[in-house]
PDB file of N, CA and C in Angstrom:
ATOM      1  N   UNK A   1      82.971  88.782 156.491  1.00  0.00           N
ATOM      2  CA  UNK A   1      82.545  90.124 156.158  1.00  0.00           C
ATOM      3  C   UNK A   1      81.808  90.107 154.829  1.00  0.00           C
ATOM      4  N   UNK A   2      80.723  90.707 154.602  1.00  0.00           N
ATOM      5  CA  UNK A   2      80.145  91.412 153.516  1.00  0.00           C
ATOM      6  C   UNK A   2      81.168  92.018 152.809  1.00  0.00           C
ATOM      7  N   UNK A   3      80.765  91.529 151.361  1.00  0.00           N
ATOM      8  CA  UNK A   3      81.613  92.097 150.273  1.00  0.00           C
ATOM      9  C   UNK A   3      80.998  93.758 149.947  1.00  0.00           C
ATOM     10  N   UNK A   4      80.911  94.555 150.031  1.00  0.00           N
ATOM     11  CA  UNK A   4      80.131  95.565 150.271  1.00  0.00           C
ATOM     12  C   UNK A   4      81.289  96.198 148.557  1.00  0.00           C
ATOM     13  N   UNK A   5      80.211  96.503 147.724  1.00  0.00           N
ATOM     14  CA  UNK A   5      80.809  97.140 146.469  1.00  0.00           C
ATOM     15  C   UNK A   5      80.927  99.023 146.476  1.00  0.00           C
ATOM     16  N   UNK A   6      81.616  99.578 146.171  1.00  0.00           N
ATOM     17  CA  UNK A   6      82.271 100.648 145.993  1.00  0.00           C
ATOM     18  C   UNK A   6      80.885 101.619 145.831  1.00  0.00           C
ATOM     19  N   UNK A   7      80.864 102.440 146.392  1.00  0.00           N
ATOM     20  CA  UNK A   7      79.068 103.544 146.166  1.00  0.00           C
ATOM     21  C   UNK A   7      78.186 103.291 147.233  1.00  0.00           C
ATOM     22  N   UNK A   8      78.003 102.090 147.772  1.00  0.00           N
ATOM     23  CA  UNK A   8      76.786 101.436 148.387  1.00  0.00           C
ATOM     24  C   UNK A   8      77.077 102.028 149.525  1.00  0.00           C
ATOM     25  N   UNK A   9      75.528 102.245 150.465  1.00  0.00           N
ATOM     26  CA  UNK A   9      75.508 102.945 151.633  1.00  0.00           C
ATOM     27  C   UNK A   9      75.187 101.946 152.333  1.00  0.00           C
ATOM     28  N   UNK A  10      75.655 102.430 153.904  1.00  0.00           N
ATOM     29  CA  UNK A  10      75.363 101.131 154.716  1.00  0.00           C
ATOM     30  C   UNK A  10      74.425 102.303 155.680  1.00  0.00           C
ATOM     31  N   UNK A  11      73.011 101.288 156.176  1.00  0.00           N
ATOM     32  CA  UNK A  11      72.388 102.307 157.189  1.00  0.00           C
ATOM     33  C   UNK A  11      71.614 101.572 158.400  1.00  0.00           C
ATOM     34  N   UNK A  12      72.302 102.123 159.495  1.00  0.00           N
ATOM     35  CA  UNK A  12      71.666 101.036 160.939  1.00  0.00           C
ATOM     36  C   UNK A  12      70.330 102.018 160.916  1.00  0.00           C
ATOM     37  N   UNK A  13      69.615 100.900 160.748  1.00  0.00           N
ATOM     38  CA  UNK A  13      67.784 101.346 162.200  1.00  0.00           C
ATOM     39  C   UNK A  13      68.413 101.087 162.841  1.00  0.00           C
ATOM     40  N   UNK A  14      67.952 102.653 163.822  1.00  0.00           N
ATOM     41  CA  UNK A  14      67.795 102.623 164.986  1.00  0.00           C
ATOM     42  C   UNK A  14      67.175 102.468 165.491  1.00  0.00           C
ATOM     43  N   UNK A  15      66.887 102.211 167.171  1.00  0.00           N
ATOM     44  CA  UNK A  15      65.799 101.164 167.928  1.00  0.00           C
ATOM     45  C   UNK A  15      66.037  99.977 167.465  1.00  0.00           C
ATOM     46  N   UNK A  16      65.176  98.880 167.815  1.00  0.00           N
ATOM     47  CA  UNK A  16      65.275  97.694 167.644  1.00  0.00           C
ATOM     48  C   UNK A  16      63.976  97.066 166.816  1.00  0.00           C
ATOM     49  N   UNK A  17      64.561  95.910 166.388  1.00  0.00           N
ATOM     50  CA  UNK A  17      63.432  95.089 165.422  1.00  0.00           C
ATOM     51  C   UNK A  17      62.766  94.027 165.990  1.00  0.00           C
ATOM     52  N   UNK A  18      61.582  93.224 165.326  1.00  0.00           N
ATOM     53  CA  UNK A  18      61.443  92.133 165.887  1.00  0.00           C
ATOM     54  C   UNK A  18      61.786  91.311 164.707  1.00  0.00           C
ATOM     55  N   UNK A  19      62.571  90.524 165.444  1.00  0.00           N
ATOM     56  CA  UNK A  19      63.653  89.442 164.804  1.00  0.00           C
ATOM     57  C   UNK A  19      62.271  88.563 163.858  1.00  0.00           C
ATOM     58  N   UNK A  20      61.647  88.251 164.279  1.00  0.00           N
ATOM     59  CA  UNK A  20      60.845  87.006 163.489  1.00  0.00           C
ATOM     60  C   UNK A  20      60.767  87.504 162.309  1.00  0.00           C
ATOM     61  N   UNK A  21      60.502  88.824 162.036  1.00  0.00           N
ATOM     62  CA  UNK A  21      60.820  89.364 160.456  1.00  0.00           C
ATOM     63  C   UNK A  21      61.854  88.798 159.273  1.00  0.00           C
ATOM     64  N   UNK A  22      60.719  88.575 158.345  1.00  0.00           N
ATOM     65  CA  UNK A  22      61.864  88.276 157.175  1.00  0.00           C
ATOM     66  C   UNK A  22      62.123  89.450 156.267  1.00  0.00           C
ATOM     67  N   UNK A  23      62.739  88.792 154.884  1.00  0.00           N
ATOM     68  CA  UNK A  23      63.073  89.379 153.860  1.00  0.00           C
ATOM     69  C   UNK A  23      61.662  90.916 153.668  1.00  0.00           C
ATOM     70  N   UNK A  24      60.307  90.805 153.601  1.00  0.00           N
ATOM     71  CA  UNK A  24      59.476  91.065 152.594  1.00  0.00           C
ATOM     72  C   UNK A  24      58.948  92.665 153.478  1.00  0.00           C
ATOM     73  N   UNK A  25      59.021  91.993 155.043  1.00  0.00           N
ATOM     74  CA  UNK A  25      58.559  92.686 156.030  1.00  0.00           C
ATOM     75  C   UNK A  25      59.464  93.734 156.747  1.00  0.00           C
ATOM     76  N   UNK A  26      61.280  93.482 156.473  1.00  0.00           N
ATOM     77  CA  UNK A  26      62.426  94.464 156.431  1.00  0.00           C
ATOM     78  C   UNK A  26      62.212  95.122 155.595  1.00  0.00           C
ATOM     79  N   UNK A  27      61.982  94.931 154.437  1.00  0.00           N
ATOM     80  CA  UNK A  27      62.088  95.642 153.154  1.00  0.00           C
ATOM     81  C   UNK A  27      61.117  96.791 153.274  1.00  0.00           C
ATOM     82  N   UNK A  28      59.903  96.305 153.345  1.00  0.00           N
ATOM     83  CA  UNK A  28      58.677  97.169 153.743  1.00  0.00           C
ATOM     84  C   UNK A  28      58.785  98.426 154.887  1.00  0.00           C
ATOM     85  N   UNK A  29      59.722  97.568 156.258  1.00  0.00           N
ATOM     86  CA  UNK A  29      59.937  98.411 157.537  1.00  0.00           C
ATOM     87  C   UNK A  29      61.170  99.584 156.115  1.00  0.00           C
ATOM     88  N   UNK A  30      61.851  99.459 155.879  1.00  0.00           N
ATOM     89  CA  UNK A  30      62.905 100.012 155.398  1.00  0.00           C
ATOM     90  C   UNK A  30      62.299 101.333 154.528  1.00  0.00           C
ATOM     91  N   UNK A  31      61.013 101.581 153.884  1.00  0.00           N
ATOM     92  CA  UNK A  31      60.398 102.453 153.317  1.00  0.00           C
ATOM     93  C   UNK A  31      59.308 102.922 153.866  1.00  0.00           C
ATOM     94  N   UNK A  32      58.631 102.379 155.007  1.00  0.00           N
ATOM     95  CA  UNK A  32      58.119 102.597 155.430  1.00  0.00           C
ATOM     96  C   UNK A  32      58.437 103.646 156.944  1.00  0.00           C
ATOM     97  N   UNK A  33      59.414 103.061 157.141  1.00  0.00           N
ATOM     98  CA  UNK A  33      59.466 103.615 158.603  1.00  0.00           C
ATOM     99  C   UNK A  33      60.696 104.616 158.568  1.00  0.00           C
ATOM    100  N   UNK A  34      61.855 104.043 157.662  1.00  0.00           N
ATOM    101  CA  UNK A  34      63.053 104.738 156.978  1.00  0.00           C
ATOM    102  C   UNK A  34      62.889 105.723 156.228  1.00  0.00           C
ATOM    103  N   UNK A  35      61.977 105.736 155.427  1.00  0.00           N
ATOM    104  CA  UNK A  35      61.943 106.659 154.186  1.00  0.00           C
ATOM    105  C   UNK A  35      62.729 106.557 153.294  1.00  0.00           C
ATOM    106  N   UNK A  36      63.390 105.092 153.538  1.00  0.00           N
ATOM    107  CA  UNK A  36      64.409 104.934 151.871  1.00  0.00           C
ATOM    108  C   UNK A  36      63.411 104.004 150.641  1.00  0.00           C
ATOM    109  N   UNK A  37      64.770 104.319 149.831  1.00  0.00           N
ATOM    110  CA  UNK A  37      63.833 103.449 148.950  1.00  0.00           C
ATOM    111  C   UNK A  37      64.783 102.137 148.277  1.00  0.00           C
ATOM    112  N   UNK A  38      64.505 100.928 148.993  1.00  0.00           N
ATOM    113  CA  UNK A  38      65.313  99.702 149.399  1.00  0.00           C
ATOM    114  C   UNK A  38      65.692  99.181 148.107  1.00  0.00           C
ATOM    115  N   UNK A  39      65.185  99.067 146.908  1.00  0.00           N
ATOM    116  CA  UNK A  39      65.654  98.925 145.783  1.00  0.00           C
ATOM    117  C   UNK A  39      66.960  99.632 145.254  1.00  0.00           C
ATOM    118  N   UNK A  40      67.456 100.754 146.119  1.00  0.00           N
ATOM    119  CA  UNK A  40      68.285 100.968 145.143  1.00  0.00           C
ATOM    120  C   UNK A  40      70.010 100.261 145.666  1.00  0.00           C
ATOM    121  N   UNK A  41      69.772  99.972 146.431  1.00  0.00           N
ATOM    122  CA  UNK A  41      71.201  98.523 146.526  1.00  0.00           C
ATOM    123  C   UNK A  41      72.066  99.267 147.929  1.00  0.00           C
ATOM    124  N   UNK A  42      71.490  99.811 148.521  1.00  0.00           N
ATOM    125  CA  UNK A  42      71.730  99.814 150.144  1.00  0.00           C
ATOM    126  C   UNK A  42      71.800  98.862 151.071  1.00  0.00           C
ATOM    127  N   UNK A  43      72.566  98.592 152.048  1.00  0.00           N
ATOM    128  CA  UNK A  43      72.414  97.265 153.052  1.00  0.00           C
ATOM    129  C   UNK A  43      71.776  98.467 154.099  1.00  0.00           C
ATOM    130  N   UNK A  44      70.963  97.675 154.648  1.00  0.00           N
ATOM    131  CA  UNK A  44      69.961  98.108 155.931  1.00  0.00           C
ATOM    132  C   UNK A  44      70.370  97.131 157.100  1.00  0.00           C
ATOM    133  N   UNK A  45      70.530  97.709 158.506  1.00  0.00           N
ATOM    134  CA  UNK A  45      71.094  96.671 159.219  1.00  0.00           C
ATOM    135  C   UNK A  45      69.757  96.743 160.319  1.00  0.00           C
ATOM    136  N   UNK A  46      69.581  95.856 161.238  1.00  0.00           N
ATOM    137  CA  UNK A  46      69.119  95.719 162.115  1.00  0.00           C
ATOM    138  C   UNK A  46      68.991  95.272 163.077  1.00  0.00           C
ATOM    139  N   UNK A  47      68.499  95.396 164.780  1.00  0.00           N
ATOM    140  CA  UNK A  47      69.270  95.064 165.713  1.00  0.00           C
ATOM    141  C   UNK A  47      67.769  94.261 166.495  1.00  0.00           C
ATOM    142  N   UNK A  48      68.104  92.868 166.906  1.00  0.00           N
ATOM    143  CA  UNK A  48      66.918  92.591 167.725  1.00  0.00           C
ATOM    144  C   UNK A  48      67.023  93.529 169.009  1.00  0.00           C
ATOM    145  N   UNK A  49      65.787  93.003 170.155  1.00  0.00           N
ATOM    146  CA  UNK A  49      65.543  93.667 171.427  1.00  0.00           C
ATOM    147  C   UNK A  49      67.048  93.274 172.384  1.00  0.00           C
ATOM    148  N   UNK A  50      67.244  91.779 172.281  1.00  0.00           N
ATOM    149  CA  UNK A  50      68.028  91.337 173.069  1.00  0.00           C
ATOM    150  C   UNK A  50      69.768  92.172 173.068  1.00  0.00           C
ATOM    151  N   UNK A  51      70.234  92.428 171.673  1.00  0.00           N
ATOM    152  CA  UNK A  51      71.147  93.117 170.783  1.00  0.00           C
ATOM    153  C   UNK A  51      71.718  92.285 170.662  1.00  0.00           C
ATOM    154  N   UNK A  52      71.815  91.108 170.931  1.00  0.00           N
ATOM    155  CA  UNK A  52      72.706  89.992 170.497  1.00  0.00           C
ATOM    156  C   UNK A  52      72.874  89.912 169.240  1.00  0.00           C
ATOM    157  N   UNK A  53      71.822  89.974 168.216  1.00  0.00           N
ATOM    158  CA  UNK A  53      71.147  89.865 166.861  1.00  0.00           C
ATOM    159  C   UNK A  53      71.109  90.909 165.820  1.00  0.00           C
ATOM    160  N   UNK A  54      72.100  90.750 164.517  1.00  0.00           N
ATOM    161  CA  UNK A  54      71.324  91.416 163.958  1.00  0.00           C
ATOM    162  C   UNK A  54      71.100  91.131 162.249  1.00  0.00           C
ATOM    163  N   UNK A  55      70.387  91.750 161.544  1.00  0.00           N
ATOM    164  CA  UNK A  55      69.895  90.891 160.298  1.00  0.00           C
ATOM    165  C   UNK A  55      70.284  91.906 159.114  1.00  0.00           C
ATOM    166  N   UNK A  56      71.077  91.599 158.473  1.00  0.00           N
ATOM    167  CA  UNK A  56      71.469  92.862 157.432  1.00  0.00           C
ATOM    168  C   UNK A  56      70.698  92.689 155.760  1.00  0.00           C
ATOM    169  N   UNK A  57      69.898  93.590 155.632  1.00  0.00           N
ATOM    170  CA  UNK A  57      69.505  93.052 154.244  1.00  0.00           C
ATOM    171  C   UNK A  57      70.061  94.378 152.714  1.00  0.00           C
ATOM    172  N   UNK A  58      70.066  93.279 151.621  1.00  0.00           N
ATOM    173  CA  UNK A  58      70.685  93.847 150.683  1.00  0.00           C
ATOM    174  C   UNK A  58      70.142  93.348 149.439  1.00  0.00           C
ATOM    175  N   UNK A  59      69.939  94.773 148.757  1.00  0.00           N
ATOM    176  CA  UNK A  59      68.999  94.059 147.503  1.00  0.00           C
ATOM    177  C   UNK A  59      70.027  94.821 146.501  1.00  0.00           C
ATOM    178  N   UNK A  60      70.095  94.394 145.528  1.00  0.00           N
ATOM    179  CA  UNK A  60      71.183  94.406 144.264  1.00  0.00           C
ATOM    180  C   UNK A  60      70.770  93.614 143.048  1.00  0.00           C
ATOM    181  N   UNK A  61      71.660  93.941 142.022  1.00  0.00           N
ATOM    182  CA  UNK A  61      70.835  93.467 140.228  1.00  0.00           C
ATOM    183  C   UNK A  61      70.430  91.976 140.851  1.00  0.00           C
ATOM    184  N   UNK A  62      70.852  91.319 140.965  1.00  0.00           N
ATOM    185  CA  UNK A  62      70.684  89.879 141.300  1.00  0.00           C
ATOM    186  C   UNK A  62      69.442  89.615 141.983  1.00  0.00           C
ATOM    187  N   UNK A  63      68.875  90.512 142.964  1.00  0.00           N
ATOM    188  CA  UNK A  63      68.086  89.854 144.080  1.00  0.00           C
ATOM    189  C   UNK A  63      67.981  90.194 145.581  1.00  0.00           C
ATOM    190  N   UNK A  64      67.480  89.870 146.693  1.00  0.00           N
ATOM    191  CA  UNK A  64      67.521  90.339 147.841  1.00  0.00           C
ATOM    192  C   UNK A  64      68.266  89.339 148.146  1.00  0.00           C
ATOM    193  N   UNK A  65      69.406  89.856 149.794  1.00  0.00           N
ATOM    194  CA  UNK A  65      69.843  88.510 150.519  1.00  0.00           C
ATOM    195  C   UNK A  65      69.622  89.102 151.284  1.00  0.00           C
ATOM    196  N   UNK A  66      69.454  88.358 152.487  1.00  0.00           N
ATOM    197  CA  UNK A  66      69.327  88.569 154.363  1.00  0.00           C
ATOM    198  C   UNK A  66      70.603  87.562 154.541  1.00  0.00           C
ATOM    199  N   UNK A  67      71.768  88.594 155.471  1.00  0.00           N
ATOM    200  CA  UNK A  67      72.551  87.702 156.257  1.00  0.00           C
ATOM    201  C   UNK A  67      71.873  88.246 158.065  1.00  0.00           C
ATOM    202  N   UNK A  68      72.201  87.334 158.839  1.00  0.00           N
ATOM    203  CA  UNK A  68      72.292  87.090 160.069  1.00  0.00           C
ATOM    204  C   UNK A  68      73.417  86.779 161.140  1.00  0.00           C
ATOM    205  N   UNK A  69      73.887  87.451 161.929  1.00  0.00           N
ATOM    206  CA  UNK A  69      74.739  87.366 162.987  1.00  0.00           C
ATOM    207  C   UNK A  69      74.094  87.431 164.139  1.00  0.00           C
ATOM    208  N   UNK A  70      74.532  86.523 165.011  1.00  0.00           N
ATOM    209  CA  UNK A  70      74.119  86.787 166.658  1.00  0.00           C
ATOM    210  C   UNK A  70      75.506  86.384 167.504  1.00  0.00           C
ATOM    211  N   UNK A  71      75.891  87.088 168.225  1.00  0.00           N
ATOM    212  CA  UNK A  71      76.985  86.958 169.044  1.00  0.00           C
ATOM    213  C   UNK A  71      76.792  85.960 169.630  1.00  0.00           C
ATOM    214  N   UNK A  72      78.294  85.109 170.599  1.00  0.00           N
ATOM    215  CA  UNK A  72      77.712  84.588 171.434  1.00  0.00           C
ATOM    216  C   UNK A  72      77.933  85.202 173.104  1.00  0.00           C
ATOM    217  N   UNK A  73      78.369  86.419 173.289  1.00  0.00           N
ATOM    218  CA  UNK A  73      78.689  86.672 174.371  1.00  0.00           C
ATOM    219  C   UNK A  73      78.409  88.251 174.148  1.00  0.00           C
ATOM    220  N   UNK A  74      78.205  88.739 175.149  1.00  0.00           N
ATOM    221  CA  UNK A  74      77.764  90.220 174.204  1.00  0.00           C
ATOM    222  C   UNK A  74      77.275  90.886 173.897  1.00  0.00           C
ATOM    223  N   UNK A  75      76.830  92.285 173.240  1.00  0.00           N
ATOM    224  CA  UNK A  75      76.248  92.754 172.338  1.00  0.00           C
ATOM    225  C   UNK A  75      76.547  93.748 171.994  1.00  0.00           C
ATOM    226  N   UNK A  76      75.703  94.178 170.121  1.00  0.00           N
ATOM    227  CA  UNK A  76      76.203  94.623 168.932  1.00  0.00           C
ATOM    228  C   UNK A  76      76.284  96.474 169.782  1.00  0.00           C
ATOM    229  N   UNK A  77      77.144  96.930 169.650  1.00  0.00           N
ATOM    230  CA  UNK A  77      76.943  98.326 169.858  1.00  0.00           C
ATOM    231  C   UNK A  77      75.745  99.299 168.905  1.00  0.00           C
ATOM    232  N   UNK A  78      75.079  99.929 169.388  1.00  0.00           N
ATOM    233  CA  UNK A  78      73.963 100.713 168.661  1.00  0.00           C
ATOM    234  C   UNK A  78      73.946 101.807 169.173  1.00  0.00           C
ATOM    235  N   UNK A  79      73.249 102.617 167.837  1.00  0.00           N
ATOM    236  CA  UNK A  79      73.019 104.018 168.481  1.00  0.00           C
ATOM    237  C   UNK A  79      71.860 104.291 169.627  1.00  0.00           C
ATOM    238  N   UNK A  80      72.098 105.247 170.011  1.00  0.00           N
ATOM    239  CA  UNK A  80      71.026 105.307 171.215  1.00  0.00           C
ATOM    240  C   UNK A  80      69.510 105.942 170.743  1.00  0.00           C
ATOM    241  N   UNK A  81      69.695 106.411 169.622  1.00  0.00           N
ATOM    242  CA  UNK A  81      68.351 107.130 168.807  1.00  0.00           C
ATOM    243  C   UNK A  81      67.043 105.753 169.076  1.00  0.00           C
ATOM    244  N   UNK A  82      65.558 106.740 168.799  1.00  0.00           N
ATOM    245  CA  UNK A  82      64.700 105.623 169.094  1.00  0.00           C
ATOM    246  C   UNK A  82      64.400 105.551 167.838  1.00  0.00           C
ATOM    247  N   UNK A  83      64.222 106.188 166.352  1.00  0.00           N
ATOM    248  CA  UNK A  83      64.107 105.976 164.721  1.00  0.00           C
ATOM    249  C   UNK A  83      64.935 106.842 164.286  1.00  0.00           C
ATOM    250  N   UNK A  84      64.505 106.526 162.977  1.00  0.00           N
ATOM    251  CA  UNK A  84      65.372 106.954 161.889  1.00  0.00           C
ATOM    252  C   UNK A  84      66.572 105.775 161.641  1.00  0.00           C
ATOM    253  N   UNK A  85      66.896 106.594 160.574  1.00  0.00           N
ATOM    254  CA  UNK A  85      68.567 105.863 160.149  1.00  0.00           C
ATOM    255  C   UNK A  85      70.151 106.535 160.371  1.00  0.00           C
ATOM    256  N   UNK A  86      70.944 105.222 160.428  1.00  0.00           N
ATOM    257  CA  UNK A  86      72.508 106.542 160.571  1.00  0.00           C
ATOM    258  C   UNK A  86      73.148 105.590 159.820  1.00  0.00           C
ATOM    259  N   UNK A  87      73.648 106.285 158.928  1.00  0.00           N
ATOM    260  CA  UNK A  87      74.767 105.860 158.090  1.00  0.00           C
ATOM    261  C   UNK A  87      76.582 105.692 158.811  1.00  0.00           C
ATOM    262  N   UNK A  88      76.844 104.164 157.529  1.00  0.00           N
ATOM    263  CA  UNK A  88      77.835 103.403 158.456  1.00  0.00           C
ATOM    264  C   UNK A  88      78.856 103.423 156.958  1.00  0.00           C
ATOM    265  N   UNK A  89      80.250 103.647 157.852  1.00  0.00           N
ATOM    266  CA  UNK A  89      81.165 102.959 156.511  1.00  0.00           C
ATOM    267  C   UNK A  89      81.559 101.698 156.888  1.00  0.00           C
ATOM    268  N   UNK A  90      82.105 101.148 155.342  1.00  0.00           N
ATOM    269  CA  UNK A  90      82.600  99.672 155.423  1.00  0.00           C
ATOM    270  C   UNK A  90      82.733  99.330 156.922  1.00  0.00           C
ATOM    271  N   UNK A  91      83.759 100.052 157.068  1.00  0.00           N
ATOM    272  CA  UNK A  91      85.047  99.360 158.112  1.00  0.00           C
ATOM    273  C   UNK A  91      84.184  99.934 159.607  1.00  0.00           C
ATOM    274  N   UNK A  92      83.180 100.451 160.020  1.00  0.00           N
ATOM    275  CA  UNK A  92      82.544 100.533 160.985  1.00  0.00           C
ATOM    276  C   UNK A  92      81.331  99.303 160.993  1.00  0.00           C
ATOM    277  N   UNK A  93      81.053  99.075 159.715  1.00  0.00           N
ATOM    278  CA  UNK A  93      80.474  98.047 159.490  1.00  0.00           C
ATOM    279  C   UNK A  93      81.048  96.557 160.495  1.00  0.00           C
ATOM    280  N   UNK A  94      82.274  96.829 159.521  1.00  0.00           N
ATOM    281  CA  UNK A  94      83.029  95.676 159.879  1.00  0.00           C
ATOM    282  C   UNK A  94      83.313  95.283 161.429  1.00  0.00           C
ATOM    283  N   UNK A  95      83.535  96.461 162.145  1.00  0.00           N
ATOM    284  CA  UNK A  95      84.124  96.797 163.614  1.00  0.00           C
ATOM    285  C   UNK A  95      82.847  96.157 164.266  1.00  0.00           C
ATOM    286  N   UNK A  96      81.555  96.428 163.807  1.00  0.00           N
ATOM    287  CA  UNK A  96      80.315  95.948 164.534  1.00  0.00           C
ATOM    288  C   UNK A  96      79.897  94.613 164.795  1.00  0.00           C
ATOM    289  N   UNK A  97      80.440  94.120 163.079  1.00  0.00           N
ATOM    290  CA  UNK A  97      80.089  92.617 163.205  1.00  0.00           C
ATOM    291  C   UNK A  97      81.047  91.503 164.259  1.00  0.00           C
ATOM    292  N   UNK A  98      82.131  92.728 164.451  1.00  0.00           N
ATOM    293  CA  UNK A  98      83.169  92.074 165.497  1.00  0.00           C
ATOM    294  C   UNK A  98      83.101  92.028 166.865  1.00  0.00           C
ATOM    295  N   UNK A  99      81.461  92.766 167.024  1.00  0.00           N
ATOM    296  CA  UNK A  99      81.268  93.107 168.177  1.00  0.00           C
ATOM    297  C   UNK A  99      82.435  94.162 169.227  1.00  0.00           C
ATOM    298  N   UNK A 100      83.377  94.879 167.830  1.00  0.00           N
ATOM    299  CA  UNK A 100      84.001  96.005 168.699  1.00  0.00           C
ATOM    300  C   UNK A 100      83.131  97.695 168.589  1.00  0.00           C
ATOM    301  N   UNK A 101      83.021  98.324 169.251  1.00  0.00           N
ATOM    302  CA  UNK A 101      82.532  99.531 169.406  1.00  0.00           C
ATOM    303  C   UNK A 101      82.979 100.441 168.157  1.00  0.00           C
ATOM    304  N   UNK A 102      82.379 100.309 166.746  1.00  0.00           N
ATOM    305  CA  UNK A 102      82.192 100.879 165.959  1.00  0.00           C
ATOM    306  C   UNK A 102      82.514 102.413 165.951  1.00  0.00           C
ATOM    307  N   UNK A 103      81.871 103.088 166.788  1.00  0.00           N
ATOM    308  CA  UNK A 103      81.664 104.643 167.256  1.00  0.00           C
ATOM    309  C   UNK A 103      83.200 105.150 167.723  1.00  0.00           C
ATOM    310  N   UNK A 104      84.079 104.277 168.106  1.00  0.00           N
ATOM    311  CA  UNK A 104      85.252 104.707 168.754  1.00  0.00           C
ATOM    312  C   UNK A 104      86.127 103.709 168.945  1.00  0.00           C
ATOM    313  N   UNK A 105      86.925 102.862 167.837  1.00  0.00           N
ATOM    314  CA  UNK A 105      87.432 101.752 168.080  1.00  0.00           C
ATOM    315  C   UNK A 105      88.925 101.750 168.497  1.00  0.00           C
ATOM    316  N   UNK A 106      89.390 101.532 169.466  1.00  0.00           N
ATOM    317  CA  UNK A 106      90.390 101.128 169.784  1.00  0.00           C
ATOM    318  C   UNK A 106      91.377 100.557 169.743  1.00  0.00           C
ATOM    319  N   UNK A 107      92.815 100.866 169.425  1.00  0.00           N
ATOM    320  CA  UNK A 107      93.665 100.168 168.951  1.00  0.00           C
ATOM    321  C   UNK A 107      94.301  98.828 169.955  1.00  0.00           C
ATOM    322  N   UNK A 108      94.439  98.167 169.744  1.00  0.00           N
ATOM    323  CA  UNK A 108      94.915  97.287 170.901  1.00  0.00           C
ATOM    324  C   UNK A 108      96.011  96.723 170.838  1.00  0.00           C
ATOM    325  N   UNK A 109      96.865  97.180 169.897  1.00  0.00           N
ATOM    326  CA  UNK A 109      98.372  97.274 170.004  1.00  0.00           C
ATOM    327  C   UNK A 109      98.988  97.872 169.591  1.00  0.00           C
ATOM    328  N   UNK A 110     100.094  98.241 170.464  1.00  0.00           N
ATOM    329  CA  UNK A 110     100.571  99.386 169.985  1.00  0.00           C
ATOM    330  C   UNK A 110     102.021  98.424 169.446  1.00  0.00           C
ATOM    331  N   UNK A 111     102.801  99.186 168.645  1.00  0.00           N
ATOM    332  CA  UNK A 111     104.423  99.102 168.211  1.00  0.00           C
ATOM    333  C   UNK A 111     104.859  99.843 168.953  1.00  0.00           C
ATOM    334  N   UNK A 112     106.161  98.792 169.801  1.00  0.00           N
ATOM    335  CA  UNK A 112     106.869  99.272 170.569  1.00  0.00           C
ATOM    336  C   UNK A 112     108.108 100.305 169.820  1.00  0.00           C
ATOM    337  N   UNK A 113     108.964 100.834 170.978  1.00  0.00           N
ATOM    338  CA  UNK A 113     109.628 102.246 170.190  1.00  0.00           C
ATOM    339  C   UNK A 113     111.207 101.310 170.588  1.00  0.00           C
ATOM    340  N   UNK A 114     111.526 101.915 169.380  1.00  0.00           N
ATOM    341  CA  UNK A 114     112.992 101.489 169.167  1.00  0.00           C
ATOM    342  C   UNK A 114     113.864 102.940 169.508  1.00  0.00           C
ATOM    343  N   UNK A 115     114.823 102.295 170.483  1.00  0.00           N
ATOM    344  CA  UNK A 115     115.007 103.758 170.987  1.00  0.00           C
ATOM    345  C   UNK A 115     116.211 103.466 171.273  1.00  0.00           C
TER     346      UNK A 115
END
């Protein structure tokens, strides 16, 4: 998991990307097509066509990083919107990269009752 610091917004594009994109050309899609403004220390996530894929970028005092996940069985749950952005917390964050359904996650065990 991304260490994701206390304030920071997390925001999926919606629709899909083309993966061959790097660092310079997310950043650009991210103000360009987003209307944010990527400098100020937001993670931007993004989803290839296939959804197997997706590329999270994050710029902060330090610098830009791009991490990358691709499932191997699967794929990432997304919104159904064709643009714009939707904002994510941590732990939906987290649910995604697990490839569990973010939007409505499910408990999968319960504690039995002492009775």
């Amino acid at each position: 998991m991304i260490p994701v610091p206390a304030g920071v917004k997390i925001w999926i594009a919606a629709g899909h990307t083309d993966m061959r994109r790097g660092m310079n050309s997310l950043a650009r899609q991210v103000e360009q097509q987003l209307g944010k403004t990527f400098h100020e220390g937001d993670l931007y996530v993004f989803r290839g066509r296939r959804g197997d894929l997706v590329k999270i970028l994050w710029s902060d005092a330090l610098g830009v990083s791009m991490y990358a996940k691709r499932l191997e069985r699967g794929n990432f749950v997304w919104p159904s919107a064709k643009d714009g952005a939707i904002a994510l917390t941590p732990s939906q964050l987290a649910c995604m990269l697990e490839g569990i359904d973010w939007r409505n996650p499910q408990r999968t065990w319960r504690p039995s009752r002492v009775g």
